[in-house]
Protein backbone atom coordinates (compact mmCIF):
# COMPACT_ATOMS: atom_id res chain seq x y z
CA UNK A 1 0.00 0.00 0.00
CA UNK A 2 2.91 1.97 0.77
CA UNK A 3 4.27 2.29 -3.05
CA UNK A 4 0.68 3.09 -4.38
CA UNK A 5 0.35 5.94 -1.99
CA UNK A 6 3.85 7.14 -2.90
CA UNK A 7 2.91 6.53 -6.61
CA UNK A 8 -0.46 8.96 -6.45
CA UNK A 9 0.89 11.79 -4.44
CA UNK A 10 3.76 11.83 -7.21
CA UNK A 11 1.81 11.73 -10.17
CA UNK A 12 -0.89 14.10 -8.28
CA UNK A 13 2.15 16.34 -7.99
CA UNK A 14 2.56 16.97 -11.22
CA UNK A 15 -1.14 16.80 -12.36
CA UNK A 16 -2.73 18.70 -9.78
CA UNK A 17 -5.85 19.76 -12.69
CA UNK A 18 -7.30 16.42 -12.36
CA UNK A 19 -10.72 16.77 -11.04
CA UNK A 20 -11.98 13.20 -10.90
CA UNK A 21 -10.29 10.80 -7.70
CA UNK A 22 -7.21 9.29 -9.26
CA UNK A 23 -7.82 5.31 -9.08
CA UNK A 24 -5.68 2.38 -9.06
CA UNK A 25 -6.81 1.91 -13.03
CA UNK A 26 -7.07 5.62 -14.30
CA UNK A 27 -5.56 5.67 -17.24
CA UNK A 28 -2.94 7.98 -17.43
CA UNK A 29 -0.94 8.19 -20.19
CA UNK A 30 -3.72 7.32 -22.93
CA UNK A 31 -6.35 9.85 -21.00
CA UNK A 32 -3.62 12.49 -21.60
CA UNK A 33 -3.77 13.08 -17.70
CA UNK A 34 0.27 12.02 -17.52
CA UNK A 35 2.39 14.22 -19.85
CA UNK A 36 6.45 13.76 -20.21
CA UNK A 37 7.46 15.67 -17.44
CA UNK A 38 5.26 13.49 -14.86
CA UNK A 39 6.50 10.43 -16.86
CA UNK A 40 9.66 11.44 -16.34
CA UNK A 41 9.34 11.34 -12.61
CA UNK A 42 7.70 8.64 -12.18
CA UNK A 43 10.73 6.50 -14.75
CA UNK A 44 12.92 7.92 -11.90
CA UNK A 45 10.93 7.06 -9.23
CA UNK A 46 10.35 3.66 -10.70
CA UNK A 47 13.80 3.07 -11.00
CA UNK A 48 14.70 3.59 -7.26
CA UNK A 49 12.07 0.86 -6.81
CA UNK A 50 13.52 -1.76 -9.15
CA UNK A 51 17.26 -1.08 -8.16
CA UNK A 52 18.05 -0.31 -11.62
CA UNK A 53 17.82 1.95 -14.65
CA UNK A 54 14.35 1.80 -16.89
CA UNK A 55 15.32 1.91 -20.64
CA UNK A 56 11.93 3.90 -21.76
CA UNK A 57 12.24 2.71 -25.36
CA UNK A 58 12.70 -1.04 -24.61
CA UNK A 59 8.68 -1.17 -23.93
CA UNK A 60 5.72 0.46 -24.58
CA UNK A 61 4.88 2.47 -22.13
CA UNK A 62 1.13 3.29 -22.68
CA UNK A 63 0.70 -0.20 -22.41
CA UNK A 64 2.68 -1.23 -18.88
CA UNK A 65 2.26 2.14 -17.51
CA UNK A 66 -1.25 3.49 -18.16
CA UNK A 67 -2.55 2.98 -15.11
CA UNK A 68 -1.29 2.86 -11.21
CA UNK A 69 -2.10 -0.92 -10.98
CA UNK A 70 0.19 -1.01 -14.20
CA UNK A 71 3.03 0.49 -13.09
CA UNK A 72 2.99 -1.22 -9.43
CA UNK A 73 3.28 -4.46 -11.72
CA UNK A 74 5.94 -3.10 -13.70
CA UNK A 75 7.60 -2.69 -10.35
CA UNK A 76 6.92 -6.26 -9.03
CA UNK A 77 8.43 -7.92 -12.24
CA UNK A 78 12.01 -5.58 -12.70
CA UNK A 79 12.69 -5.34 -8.61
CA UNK A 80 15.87 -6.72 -8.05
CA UNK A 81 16.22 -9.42 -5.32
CA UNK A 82 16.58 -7.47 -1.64
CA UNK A 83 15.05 -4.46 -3.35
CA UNK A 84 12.54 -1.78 -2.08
């Protein structure tokens, strides 16, 4: 629960407009409610969860990351053993 809550307050950060409660399946990126800069921050974000570096091009990310749910299980499948 932890990581979702961090997730929302970051992308709520950078999308404060957004009327509508953000859910766990919101979509994000396809909606337009996530532009690059929040993208951005989440990659980074995301990659001190994993333990490693997120190559952006090696995936699509409208497809693994359009949605909280989607990114948490981005996060589940890169972490690296012993990481956050």
């Amino acid at each position: 629960m932890i990581l979702r809550d961090e997730l929302r307050r970051l992308i709520l950060e950078f999308a404060p407009e957004r009327a509508a409660p953000l859910t766990d399946d919101t979509p994000l990126i396809t909606s337009g409610l996530v532009e690059s800069l929040t993208l951005l921050n989440v990659a980074l974000w995301v990659e001190t969860k994993v333990g490693s570096g997120v190559q952006l091009t090696s995936f699509d990310l409208a497809a693994e990351w359009d949605s909280v749910t989607d990114i948490l299980t981005f996060i589940e499948r890169h972490q690296a053993p012993g990481g956050a």
